[in-house]
C-alpha atoms as a PDB file:
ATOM      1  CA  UNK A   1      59.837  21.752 -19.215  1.00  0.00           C
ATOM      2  CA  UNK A   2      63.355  22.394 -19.945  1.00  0.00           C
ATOM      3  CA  UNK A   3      65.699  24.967 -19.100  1.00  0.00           C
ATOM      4  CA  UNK A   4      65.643  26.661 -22.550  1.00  0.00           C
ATOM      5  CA  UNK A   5      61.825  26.310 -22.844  1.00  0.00           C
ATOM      6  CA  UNK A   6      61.541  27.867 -19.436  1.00  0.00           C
ATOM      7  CA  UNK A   7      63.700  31.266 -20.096  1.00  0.00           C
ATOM      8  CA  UNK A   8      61.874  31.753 -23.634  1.00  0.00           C
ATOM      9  CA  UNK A   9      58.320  32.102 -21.695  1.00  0.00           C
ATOM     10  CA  UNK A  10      57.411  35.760 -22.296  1.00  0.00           C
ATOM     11  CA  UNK A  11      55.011  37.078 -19.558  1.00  0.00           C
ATOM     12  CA  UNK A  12      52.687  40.432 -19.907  1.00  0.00           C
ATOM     13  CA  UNK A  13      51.486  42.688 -17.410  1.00  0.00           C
ATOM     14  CA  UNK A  14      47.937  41.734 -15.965  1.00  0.00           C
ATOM     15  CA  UNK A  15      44.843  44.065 -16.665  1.00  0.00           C
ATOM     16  CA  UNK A  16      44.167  44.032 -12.905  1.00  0.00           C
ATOM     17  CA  UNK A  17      47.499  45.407 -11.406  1.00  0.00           C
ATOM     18  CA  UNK A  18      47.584  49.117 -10.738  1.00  0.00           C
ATOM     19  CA  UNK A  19      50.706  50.627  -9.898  1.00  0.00           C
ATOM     20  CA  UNK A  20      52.843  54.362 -10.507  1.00  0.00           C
ATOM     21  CA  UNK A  21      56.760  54.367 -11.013  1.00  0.00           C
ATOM     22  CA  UNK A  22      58.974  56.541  -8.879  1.00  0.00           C
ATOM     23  CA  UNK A  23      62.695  57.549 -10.289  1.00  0.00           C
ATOM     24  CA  UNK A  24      62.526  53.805 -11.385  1.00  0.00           C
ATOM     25  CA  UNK A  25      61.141  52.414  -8.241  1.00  0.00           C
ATOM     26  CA  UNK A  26      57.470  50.414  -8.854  1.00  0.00           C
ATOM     27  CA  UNK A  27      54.886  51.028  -6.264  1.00  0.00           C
ATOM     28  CA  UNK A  28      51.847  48.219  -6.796  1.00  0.00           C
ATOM     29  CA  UNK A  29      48.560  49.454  -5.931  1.00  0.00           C
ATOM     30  CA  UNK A  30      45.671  47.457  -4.167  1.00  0.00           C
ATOM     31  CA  UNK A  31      42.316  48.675  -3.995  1.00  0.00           C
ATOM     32  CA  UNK A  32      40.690  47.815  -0.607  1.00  0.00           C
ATOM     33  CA  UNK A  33      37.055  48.185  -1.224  1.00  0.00           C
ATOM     34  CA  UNK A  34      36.013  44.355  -0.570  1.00  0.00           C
ATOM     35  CA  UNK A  35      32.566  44.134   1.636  1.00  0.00           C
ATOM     36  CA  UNK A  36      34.160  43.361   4.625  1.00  0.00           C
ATOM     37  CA  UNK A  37      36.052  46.459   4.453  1.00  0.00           C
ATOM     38  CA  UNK A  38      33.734  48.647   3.883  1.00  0.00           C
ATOM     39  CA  UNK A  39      31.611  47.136   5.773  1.00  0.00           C
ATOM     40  CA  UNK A  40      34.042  47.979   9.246  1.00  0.00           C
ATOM     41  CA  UNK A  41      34.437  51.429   7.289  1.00  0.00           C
ATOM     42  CA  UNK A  42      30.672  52.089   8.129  1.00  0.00           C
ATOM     43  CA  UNK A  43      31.289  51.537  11.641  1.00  0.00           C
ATOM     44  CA  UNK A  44      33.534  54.091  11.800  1.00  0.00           C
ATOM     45  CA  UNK A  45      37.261  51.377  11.719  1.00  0.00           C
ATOM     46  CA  UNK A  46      40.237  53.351   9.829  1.00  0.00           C
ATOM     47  CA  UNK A  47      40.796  51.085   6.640  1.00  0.00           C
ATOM     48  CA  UNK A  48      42.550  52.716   4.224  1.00  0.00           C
ATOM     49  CA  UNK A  49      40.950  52.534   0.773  1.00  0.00           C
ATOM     50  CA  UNK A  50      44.522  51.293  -0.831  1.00  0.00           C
ATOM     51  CA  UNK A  51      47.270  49.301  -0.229  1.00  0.00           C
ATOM     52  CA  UNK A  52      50.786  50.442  -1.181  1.00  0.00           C
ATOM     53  CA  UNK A  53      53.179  48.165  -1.603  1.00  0.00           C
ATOM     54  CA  UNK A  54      57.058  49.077  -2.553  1.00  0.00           C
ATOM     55  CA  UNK A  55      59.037  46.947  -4.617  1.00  0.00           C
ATOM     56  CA  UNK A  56      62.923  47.687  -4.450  1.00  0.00           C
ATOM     57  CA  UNK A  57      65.448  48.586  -7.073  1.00  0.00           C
ATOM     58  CA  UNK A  58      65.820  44.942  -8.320  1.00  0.00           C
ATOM     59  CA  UNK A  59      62.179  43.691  -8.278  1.00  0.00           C
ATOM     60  CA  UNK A  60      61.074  47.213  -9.936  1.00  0.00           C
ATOM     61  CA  UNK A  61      63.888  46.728 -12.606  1.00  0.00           C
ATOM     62  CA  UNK A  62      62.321  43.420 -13.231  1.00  0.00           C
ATOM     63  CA  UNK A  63      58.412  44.385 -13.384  1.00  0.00           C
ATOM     64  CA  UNK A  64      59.599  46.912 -15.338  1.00  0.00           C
ATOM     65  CA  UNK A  65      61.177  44.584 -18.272  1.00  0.00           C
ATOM     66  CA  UNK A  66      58.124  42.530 -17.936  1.00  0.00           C
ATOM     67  CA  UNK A  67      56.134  44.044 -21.296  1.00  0.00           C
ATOM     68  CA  UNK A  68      54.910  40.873 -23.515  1.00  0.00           C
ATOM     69  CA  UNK A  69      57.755  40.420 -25.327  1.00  0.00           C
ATOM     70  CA  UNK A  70      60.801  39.742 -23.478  1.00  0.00           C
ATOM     71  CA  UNK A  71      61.410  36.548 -22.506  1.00  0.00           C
ATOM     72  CA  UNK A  72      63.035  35.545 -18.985  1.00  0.00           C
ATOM     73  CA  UNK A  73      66.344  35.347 -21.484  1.00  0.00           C
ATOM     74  CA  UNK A  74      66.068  39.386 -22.053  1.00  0.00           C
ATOM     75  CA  UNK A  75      65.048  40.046 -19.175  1.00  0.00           C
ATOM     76  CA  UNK A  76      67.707  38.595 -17.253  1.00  0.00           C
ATOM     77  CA  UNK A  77      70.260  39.237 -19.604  1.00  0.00           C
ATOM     78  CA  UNK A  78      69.355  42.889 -18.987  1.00  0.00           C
ATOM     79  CA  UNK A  79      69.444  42.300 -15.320  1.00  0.00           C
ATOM     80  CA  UNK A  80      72.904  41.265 -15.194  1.00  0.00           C
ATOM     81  CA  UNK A  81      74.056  43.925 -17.823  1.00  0.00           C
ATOM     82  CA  UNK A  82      72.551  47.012 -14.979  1.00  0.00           C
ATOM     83  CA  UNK A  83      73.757  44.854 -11.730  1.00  0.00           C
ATOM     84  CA  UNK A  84      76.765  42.672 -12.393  1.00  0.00           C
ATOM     85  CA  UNK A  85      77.204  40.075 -10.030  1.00  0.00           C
ATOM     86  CA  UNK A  86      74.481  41.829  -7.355  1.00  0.00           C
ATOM     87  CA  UNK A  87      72.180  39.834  -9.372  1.00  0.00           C
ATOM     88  CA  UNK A  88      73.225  36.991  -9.204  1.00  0.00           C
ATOM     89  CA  UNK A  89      72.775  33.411  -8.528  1.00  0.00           C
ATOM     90  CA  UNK A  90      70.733  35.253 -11.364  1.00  0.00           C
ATOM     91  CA  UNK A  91      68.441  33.080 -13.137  1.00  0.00           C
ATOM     92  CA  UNK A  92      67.424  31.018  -9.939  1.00  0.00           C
ATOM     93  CA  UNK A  93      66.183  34.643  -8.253  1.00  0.00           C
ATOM     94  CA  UNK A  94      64.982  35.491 -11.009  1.00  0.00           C
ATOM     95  CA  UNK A  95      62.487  32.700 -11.987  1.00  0.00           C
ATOM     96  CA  UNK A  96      61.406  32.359  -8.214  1.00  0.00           C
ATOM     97  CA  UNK A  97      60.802  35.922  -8.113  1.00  0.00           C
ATOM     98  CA  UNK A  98      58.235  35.954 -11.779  1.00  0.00           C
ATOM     99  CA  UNK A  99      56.836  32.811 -10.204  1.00  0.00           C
ATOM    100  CA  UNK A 100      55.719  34.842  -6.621  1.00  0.00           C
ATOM    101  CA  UNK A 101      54.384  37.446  -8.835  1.00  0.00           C
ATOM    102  CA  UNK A 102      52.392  35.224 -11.108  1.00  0.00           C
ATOM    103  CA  UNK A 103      51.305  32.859  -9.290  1.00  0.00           C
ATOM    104  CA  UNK A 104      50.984  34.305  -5.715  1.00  0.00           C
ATOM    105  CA  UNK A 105      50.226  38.050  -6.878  1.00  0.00           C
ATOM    106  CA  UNK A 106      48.365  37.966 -10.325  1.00  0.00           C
ATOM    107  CA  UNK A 107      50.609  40.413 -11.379  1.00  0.00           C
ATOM    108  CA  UNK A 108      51.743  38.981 -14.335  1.00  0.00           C
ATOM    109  CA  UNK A 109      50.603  36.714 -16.909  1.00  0.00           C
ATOM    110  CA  UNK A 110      52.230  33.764 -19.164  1.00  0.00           C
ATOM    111  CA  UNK A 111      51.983  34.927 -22.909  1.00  0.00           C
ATOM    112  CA  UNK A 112      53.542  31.133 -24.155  1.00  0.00           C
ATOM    113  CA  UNK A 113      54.257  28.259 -22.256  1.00  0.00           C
END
């Protein structure tokens, strides 16, 4: 793939991610209700039934571009327009941080490849 194919992929939000915005700061949601869990919750173990997890203001900035259809292009262009230089080596942070949260995460999904 090359590097022009690569910042024109456009990803979505996935179905399955649950999260609430903050003044701008993304908070992801994870239900804990697998059988295990509740399971240990019958014996009386303290297992919360969600998982918070707090992205800060450059990863929330980010998620929050991510809508189906800008592509990495926008996306980072828009990055570097709100942070200046803070964002930068920008396009190598960038793509490693949509690749943790696609691949690793499944909170995003490729629209075109």
């Amino acid at each position: 793939m090359t590097n022009e194919e690569i910042l024109n992929i456009v990803f979505k939000l996935s179905n399955e991610v649950n999260y609430e915005v903050d003044n701008n700061i993304v908070t992801i949601i994870h239900n804990q209700n697998h059988w295990i869990q509740n399971f240990f919750r019958k014996l009386r173990f303290t297992i919360p039934m969600e998982k918070k997890i707090t992205l800060d203001k450059y990863s929330s900035f980010v998620f929050l571009q991510i809508d189906g259809n800008k592509t990495v292009k926008d996306i980072g262009y828009n990055l570097e327009l709100n942070y200046g230089d803070k964002s930068h080596p920008l396009y190598e942070r960038l793509l490693l941080f949509l690749n943790h949260i696609e691949v690793n995460c499944n909170y995003i999904e490729k629209l075109n490849s």
